[in-house]
Structures are given as structure tokens and as C-alpha cells.
Protein backbone atom coordinates (compact mmCIF):
# COMPACT_ATOMS: atom_id res chain seq x y z
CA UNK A 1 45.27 34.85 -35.43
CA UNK A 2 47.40 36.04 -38.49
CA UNK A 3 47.75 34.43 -41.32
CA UNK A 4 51.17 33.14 -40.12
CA UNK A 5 50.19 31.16 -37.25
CA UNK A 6 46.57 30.22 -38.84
CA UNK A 7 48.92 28.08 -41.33
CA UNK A 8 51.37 26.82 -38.50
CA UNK A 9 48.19 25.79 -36.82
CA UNK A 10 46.51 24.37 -40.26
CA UNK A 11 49.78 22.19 -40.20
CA UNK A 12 49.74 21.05 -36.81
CA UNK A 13 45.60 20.17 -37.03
CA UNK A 14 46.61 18.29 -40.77
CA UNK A 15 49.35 15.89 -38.82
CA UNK A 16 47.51 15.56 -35.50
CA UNK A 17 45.55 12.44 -35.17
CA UNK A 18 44.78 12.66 -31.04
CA UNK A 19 42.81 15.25 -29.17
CA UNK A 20 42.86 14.86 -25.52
CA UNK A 21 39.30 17.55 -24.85
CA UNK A 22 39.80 18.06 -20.96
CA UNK A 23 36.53 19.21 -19.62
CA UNK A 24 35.04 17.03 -21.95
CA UNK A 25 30.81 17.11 -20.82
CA UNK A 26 28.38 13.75 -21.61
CA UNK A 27 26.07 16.27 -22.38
CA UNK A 28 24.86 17.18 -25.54
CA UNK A 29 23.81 20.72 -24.95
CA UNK A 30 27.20 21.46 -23.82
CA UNK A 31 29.90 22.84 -26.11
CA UNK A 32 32.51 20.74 -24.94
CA UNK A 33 29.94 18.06 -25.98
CA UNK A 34 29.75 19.31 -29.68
CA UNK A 35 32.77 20.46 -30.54
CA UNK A 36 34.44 16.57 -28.93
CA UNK A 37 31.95 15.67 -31.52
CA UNK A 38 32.65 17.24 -34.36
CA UNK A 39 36.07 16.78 -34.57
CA UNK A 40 35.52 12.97 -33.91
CA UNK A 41 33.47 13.18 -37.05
CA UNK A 42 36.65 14.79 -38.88
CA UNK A 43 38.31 11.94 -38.00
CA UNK A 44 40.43 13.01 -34.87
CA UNK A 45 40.97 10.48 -32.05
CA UNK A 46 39.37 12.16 -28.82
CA UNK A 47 40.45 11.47 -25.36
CA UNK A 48 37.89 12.59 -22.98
CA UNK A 49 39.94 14.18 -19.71
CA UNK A 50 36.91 14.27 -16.86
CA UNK A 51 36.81 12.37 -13.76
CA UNK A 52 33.37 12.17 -13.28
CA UNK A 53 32.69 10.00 -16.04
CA UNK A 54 33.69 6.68 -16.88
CA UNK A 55 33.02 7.09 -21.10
CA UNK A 56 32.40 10.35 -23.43
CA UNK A 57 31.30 10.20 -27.10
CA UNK A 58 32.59 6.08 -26.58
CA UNK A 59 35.95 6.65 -25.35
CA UNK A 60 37.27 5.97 -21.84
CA UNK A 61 37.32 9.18 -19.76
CA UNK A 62 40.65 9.98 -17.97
CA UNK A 63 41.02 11.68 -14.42
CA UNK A 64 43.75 13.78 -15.58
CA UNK A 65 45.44 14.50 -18.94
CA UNK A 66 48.72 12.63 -17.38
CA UNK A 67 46.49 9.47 -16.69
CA UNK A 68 44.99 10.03 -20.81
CA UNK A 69 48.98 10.40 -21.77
CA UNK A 70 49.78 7.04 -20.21
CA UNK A 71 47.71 5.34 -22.72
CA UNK A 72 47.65 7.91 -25.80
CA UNK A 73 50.14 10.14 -27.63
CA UNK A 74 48.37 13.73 -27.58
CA UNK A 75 48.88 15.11 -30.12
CA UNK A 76 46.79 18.71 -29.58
CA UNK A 77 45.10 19.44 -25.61
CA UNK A 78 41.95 21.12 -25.84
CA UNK A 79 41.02 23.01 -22.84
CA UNK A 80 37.30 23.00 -21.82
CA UNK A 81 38.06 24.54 -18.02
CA UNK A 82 38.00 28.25 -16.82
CA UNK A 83 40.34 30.89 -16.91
CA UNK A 84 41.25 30.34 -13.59
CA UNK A 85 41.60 26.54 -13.65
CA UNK A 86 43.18 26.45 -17.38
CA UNK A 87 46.60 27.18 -16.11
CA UNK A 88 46.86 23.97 -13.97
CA UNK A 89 45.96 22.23 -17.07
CA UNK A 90 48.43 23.51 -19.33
CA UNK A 91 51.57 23.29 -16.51
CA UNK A 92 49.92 19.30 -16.64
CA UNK A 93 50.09 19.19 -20.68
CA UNK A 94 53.82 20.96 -20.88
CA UNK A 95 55.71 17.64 -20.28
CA UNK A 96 53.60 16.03 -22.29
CA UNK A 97 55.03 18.11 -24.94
CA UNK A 98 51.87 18.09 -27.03
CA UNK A 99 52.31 19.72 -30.82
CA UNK A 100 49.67 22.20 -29.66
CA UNK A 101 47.81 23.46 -26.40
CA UNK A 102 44.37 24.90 -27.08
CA UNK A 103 42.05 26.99 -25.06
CA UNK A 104 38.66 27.42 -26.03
CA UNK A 105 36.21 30.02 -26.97
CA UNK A 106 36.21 32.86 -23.25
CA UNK A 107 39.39 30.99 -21.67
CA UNK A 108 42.00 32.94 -21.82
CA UNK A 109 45.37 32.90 -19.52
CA UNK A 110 48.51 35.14 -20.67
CA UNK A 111 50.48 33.60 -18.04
CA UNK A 112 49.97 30.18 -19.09
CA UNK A 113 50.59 31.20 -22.79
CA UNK A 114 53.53 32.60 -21.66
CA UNK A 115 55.10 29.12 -20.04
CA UNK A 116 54.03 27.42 -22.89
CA UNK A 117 55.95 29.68 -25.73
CA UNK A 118 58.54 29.17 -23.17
CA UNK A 119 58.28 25.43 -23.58
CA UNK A 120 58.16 25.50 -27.41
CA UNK A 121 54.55 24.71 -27.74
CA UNK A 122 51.89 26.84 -30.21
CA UNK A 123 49.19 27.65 -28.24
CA UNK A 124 45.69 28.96 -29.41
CA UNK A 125 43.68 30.96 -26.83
CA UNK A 126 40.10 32.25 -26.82
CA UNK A 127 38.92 30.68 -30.25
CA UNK A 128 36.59 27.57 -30.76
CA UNK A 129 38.55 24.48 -32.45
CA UNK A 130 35.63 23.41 -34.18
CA UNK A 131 35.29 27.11 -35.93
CA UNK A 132 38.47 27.36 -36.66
CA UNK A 133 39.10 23.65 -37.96
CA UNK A 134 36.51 24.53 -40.19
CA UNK A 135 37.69 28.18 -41.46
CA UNK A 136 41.49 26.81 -42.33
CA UNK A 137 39.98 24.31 -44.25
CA UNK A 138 41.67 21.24 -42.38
């Protein structure tokens, strides 16, 4: 990132308060798992997004990030999917107008950037929230 958007994104991650993580894993060893954590721990409201579990890290888990918008204004998506599945997910988080999409750490989709600058939203690709929450000193 340059140092331009690393402070539009420093802003963004300072007034954000929900983080819908979809992908989000029950399991520890995962990094989904981890990072969900960590940024629960730095006081971020997380909304799981993964229909194959019920709760995550004691929240309710949604079936899809529309279902997890019903009941919560997101306020930053973090993208825990594959390349290839990560552009569904951000044409899903679009009209949700989010204040920023986020894929994580080997996700990366041009394309989908693309429709989101299109859309007005910042959008962070290939880069780890957690390590980057951490580095700009949110």
C-alpha cells in the first residue's frame, strides 16, 4: 500500500466498529480463526459469515453476508474465500455499501477490485488485516 491509502485505511479501521469475516473457521489453527480473534480483542464487533456453523468466536454465524447485513451495519467485509469464489462475495458486499472490502493474505481478484472502485468502496487485496491493523497503529 502507499502511504496514502495506508492512512485512508488507518481512518476507515479507527471509525469502523463491525467486521463481517466471511469464511470465518471454528477452528483455531485456521487463520480466519485468529485473525476473527484478534481483532475481536481490539475491540471490533465480528460477524461470522459461514453456513456451516451456527456460532464463531460467540457470535451467531450468518449464511450469507446479506443475511449478517439484515441484523448488523458492516462496517469493513473481510474476505476469508478463494480467488475464485471472492468475487461473488464482494458483488454480495457492494450494496451493502460497506466503508471498506478486504481480501486477505493470497486472495486476490483485479476484477472484483475493479467493480468495487467503481462503486466507491476502498478495497485492500492480498494483505492480512490483523498485520496490517497492527503496522498502522490502529
Amino acid at each position: 500500500m502507499t502511504p496514502a491509502e495506508e492512512d485512508a485505511v488507518r481512518e476507515v479501521l479507527r471509525g469502523a466498529r463491525t467486521i463481517a469475516v466471511v469464511g470465518l473457521s471454528p477452528n483455531p489453527m485456521r487463520p480466519s480463526h485468529s485473525v476473527a480473534r484478534y481483532l475481536q480483542r481490539a475491540g471490533y464487533r465480528i460477524v461470522p459469515v459461514n453456513p456451516g456453523h451456527d456460532t464463531v468466536l460467540g457470535e451467531k454465524s450468518y449464511r450469507t453476508l446479506s443475511d449478517a447485513a439484515r441484523d448488523h451495519t458492516i462496517d469493513v467485509v473481510d474476505v476469508f474465500r478463494r480467488s475464485e469464489h471472492a468475487g461473488a462475495v464482494v458483488d454480495e458486499a457492494i450494496p451493502l455499501k460497506p466503508q471498506l472490502i478486504w481480501l486477505q493474505q493470497g486472495v486476490v481478484d483485479p476484477v472484483a477490485q475493479a467493480r468495487a472502485a467503481k462503486a466507491g468502496i476502498p478495497f485492500v487485496m492480498d494483505h492480512c488485516l490483523a498485520v496490517e491493523h497492527r503496522q498502522l497503529g490502529v
